[in-house]
Protein backbone atom coordinates (compact mmCIF):
# COMPACT_ATOMS: atom_id res chain seq x y z
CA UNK A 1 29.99 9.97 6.69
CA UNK A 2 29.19 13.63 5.32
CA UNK A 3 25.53 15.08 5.05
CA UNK A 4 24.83 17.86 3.53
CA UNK A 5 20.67 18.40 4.02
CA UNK A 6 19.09 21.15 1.73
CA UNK A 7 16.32 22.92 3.36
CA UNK A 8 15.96 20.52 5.95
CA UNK A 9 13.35 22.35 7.95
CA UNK A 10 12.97 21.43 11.71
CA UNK A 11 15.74 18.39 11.19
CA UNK A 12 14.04 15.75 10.01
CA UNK A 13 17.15 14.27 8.31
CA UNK A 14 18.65 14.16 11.64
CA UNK A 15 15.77 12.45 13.08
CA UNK A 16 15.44 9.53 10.52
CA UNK A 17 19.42 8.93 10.67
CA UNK A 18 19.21 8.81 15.00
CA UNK A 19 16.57 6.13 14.05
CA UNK A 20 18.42 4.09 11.88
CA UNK A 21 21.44 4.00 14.44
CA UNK A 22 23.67 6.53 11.77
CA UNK A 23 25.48 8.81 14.45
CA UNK A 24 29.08 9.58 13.24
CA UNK A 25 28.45 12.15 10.46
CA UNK A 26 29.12 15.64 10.25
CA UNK A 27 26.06 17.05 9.15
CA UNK A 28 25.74 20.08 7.15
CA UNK A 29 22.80 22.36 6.54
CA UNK A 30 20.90 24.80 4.71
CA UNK A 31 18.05 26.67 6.62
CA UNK A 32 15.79 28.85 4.68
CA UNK A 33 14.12 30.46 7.50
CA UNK A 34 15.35 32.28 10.26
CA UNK A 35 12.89 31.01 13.07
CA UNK A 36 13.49 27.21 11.85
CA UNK A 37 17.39 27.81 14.05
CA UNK A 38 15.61 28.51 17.18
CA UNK A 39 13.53 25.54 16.66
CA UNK A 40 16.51 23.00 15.80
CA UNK A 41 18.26 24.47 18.42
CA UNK A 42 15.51 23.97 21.10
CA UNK A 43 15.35 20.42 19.90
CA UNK A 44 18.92 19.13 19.32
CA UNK A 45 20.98 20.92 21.80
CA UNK A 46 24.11 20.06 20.30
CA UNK A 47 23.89 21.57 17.36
């Protein structure tokens, strides 16, 4: 499955489709602001 989240802030897309067991997708974004990376990237290290 293919994502493609528009200004998806600190990942909350990601976090709703861990929850409802979705975890083969290739997930695309589009990040407005610069400090919302470091924040994603704290959280989900394997992004």
């Amino acid at each position: 499955m293919n994502v493609l989240s528009l200004y998806d802030g600190i990942s909350c897309g990601m976090v709703a489709l861990e929850r409802a067991g979705i975890s083969d997708t290739q997930r695309y974004k589009c990040i407005g602001n610069g400090w919302t990376v470091d924040v994603i990237a704290h959280i989900f290290k394997n992004l």
